[in-house]
Structures are given as structure tokens and as C-alpha cells.
C-alpha atoms as a PDB file:
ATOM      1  CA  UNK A   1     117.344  94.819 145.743  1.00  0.00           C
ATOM      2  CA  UNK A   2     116.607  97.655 148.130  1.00  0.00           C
ATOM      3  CA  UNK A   3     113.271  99.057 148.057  1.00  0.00           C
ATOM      4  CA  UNK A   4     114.910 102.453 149.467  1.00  0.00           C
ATOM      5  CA  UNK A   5     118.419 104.035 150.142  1.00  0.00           C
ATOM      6  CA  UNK A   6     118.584 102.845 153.471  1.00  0.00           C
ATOM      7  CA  UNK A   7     119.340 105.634 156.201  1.00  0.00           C
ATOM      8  CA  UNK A   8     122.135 105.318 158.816  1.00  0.00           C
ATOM      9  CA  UNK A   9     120.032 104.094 161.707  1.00  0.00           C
ATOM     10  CA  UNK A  10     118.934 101.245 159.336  1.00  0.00           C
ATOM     11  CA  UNK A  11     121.954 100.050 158.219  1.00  0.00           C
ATOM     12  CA  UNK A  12     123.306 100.521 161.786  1.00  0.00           C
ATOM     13  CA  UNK A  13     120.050  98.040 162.787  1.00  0.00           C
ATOM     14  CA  UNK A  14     120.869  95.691 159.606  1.00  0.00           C
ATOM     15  CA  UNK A  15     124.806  95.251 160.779  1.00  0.00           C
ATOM     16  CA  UNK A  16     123.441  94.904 164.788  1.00  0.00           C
ATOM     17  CA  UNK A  17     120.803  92.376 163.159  1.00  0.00           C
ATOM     18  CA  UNK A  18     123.398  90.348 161.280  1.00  0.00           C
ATOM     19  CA  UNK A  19     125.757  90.359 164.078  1.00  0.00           C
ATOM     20  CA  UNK A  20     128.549  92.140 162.416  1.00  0.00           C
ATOM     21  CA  UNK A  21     131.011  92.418 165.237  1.00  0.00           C
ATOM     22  CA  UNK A  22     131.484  88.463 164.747  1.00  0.00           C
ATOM     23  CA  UNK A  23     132.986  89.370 161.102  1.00  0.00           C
ATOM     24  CA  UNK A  24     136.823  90.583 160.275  1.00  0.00           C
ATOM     25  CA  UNK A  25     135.919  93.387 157.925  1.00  0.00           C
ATOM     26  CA  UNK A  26     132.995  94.944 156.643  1.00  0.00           C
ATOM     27  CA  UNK A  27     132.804  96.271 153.150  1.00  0.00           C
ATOM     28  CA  UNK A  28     131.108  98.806 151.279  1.00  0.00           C
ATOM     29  CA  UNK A  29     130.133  97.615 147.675  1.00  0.00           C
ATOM     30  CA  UNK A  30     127.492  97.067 145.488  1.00  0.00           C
ATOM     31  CA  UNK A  31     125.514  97.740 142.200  1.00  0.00           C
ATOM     32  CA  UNK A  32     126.247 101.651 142.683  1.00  0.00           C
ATOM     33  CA  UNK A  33     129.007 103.652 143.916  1.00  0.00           C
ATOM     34  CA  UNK A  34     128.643 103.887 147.718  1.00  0.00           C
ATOM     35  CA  UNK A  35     130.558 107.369 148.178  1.00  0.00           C
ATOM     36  CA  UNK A  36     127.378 109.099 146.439  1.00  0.00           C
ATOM     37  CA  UNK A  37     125.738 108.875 149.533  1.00  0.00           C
ATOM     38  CA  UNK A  38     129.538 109.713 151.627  1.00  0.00           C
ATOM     39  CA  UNK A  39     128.033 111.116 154.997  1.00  0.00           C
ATOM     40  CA  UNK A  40     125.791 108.130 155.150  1.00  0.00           C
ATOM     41  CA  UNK A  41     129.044 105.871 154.567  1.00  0.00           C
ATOM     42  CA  UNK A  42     131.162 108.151 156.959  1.00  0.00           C
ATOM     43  CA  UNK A  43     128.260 108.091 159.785  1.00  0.00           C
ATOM     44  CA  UNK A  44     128.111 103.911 159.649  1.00  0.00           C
ATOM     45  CA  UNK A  45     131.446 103.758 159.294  1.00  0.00           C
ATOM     46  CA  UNK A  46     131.981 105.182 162.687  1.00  0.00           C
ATOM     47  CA  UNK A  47     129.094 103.310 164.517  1.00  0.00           C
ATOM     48  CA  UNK A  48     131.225 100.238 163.439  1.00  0.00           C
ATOM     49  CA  UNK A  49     134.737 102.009 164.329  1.00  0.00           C
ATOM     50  CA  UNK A  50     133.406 102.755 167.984  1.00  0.00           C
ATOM     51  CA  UNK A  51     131.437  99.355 168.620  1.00  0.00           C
ATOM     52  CA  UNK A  52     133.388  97.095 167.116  1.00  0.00           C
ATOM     53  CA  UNK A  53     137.013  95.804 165.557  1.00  0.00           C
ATOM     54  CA  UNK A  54     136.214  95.073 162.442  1.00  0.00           C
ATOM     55  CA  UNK A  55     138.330  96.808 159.324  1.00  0.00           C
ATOM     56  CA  UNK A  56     136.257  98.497 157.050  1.00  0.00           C
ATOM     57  CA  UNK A  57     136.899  98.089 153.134  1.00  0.00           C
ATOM     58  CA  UNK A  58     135.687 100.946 150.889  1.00  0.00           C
ATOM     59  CA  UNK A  59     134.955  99.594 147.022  1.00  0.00           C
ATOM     60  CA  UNK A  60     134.817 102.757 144.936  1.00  0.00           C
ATOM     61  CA  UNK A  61     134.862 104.462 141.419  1.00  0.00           C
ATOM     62  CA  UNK A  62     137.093 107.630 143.173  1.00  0.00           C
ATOM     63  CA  UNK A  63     134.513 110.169 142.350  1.00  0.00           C
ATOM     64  CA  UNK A  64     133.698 111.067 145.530  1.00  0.00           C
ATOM     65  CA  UNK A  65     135.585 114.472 145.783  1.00  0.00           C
ATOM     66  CA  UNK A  66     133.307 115.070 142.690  1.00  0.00           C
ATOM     67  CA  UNK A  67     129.880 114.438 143.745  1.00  0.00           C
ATOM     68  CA  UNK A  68     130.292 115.865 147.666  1.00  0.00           C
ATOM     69  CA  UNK A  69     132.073 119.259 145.988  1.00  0.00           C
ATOM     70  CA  UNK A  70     134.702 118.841 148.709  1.00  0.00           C
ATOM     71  CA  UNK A  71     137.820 117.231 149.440  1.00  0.00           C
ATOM     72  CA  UNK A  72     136.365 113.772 152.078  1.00  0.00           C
ATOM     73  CA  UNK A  73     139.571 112.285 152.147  1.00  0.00           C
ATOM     74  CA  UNK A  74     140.477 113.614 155.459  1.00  0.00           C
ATOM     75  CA  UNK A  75     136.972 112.706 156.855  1.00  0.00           C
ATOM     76  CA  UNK A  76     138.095 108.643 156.243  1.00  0.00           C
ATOM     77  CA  UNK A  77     140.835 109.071 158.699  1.00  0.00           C
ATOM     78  CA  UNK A  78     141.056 106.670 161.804  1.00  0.00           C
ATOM     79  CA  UNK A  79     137.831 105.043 160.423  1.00  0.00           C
ATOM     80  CA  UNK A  80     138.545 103.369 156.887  1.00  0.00           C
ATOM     81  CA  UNK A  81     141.514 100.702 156.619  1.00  0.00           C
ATOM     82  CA  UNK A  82     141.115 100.058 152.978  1.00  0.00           C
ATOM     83  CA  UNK A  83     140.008 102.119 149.853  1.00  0.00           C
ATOM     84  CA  UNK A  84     139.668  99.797 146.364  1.00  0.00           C
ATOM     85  CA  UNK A  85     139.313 101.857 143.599  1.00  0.00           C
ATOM     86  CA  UNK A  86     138.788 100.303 140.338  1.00  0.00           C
ATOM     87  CA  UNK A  87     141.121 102.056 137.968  1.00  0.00           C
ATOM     88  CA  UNK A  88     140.157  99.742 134.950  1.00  0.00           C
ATOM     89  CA  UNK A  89     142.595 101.836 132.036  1.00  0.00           C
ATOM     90  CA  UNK A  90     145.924 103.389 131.684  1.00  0.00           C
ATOM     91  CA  UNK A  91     144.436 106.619 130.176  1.00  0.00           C
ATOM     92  CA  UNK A  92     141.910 108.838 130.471  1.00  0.00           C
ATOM     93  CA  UNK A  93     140.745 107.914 126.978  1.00  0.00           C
ATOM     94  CA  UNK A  94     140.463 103.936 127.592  1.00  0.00           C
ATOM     95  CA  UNK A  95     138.550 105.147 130.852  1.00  0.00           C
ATOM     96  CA  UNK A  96     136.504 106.789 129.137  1.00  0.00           C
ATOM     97  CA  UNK A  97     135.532 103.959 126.631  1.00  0.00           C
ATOM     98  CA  UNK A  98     135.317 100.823 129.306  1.00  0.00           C
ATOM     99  CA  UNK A  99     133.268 103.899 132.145  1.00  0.00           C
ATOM    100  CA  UNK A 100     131.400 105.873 130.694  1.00  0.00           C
ATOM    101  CA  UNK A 101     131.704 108.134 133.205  1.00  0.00           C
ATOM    102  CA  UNK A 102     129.520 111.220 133.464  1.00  0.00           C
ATOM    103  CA  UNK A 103     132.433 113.624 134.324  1.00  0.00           C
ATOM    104  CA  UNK A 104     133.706 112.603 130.520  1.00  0.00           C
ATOM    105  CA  UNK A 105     137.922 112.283 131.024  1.00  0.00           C
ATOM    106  CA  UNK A 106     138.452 114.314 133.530  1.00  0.00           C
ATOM    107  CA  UNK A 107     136.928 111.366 135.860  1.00  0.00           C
ATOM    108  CA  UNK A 108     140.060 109.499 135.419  1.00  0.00           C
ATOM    109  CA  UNK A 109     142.252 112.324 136.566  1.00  0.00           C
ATOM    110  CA  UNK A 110     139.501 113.133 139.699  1.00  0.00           C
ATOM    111  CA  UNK A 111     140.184 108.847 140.244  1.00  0.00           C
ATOM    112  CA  UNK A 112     143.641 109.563 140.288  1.00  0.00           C
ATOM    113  CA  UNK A 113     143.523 112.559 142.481  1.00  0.00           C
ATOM    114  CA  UNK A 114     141.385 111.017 144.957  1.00  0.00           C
ATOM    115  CA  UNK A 115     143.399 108.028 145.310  1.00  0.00           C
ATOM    116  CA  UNK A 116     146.653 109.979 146.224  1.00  0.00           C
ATOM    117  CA  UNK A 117     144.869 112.175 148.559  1.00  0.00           C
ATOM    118  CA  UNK A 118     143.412 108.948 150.084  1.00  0.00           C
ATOM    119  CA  UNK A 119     146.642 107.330 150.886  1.00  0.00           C
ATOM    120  CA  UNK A 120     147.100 110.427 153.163  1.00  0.00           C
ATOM    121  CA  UNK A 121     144.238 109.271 155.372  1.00  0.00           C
ATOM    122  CA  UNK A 122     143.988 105.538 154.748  1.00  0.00           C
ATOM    123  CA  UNK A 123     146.572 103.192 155.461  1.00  0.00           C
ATOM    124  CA  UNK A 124     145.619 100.801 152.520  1.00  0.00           C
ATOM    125  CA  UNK A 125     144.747 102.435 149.064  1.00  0.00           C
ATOM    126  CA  UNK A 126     144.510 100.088 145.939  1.00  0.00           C
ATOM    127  CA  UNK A 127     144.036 100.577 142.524  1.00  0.00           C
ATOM    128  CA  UNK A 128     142.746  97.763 140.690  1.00  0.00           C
ATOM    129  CA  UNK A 129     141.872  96.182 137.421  1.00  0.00           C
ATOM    130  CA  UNK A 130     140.223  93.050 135.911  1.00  0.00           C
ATOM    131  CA  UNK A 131     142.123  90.617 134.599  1.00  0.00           C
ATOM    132  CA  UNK A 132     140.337  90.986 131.533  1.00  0.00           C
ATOM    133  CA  UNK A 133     142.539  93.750 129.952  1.00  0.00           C
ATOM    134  CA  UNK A 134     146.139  92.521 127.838  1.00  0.00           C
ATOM    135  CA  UNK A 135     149.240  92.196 129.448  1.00  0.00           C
ATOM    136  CA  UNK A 136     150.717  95.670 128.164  1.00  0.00           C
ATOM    137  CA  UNK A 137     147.516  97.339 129.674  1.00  0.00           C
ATOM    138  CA  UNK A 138     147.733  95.519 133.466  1.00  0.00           C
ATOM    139  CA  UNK A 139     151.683  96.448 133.175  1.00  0.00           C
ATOM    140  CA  UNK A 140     150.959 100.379 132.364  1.00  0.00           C
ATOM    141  CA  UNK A 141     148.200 100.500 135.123  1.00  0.00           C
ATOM    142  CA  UNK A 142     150.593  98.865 137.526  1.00  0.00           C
ATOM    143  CA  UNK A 143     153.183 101.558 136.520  1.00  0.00           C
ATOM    144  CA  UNK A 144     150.441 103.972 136.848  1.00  0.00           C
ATOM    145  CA  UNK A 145     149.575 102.800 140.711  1.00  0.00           C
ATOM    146  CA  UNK A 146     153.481 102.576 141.326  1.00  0.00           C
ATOM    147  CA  UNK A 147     153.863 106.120 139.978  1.00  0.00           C
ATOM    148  CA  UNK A 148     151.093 107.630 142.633  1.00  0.00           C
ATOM    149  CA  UNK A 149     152.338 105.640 145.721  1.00  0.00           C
ATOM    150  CA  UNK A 150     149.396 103.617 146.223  1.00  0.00           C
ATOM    151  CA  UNK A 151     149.080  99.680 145.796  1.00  0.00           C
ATOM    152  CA  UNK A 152     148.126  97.603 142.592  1.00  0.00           C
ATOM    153  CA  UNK A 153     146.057  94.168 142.447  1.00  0.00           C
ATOM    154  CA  UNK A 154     144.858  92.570 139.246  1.00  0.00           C
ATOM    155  CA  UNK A 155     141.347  90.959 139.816  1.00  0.00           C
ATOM    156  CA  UNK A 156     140.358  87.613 138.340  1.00  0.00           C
ATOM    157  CA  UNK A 157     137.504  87.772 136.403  1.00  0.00           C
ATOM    158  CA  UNK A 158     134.452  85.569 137.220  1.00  0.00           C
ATOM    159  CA  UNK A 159     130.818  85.344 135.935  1.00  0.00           C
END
């Protein structure tokens, strides 16, 4: 656990630390949503981009357009190779239920938006869901990612 949102300089001292250009990809993840703090993201993301070859992995609600009151997508270009959003429902309904999210339904529809407009910018966008879900409800999300151009994976569930 962090004892502070980190700023750029120390994360860029924390990767330089842990010898990051050694690793294939970094990613950003975690027990929050990394794009609330998206300039912070974008700034590291670029330290890594111009020191380094490592691929950079974004795991994400898709709020991000949201939260910055702007469209970011362009601002990942040339810097992020892969966006993960976890799409978790075939509705905006079931989102609603198994998210919670703060922006009621129209999150799902802001996830949705911000995953098309990523795939302008990002060469690998995926949508994703847990394995956890029927079979009827990990076929209409896959038609779902099919239906917005962007890529589909079903994660495995583990404890």
C-alpha cells in the first residue's frame, strides 16, 4: 500500500530503481483506476517510451474521457501499445449491477466510447471479461467487442 499518490519523478525513480528497462512490458494496474491520475500516467509513460523498449500495457475501467473532461485518446499515441479495458457485461444495466459505477449507465456507453476512440491511437485495444459470467453473457460481450472493432479475451478467474 502506498502511503501517497506517487508523483512522476517518483515513479520515474521506482522504475530506474527496479531496473525496468531489463523487463518486456510495463503495466499500469492496480487497486484503483490508473487513468484518474492520466497526465501522471501519460508523463511516465513517455520517460519509459524515450529510455527504454519496453511496451506499455494500460489496465483500465474506460472512464478516462470522463474524469479528465476531454477526449486523451489521442494523447496515448506512439506511447501506449496496449489498452485492457474490463468490459465485465453486455448492457449497460448488468454494468451497472456487477460496477457500480458512479457515472450510473451511462459509464458503460463512456467504456464503449473510449475504447473505439482508443483503437484510433493504440495499436492493441481489448475488451475483457472474467470467466465468471455464463456462456450466453461471454458470447454477447464478444459480439459486443467484435461489433466496435476492438479485440476480446475472456479472463480466468483466480483467488
Amino acid at each position: 500500500w502506498l502511503e501517497h499518490e506517487p508523483t512522476a519523478e517518483e515513479i520515474k525513480n521506482s522504475l530506474i530503481e527496479k531496473n525496468y528497462k531489463n523487463y518486456n512490458e510495463i503495466i499500469f494496474c492496480g487497486y484503483g483506476e490508473p487513468l484518474m491520475r492520466f497526465d501522471t500516467v501519460i508523463e511516465t509513460c513517455k520517460f519509459i517510451k524515450e529510455t527504454s523498449s519496453c511496451k506499455i500495457r494500460i489496465n483500465t475501467n474506460g472512464h478516462a474521457n470522463h474524469c479528465t473532461g476531454r477526449d486523451v485518446t489521442p494523447e496515448m499515441k506512439g506511447l501506449v501499445d496496449t489498452i485492457s479495458i474490463s468490459l465485465n457485461a453486455s448492457t449497460a444495466e448488468k454494468y451497472q449491477k456487477i460496477c457500480k459505477c458512479e457515472f450510473g449507465e451511462d459509464g458503460f456507453y463512456e467504456m464503449l466510447d473510449f475504447a473505439k476512440k482508443s483503437a484510433l491511437y493504440v495499436p492493441n485495444v481489448v475488451l475483457s471479461v472474467v470467466d465468471v459470467i455464463d456462456e450466453s453473457e461471454i458470447e454477447a460481450c464478444r459480439k459486443l467487442a467484435e461489433k466496435i472493432g476492438v479485440k476480446y479475451r475472456v479472463r480466468e478467474y483466480s483467488e
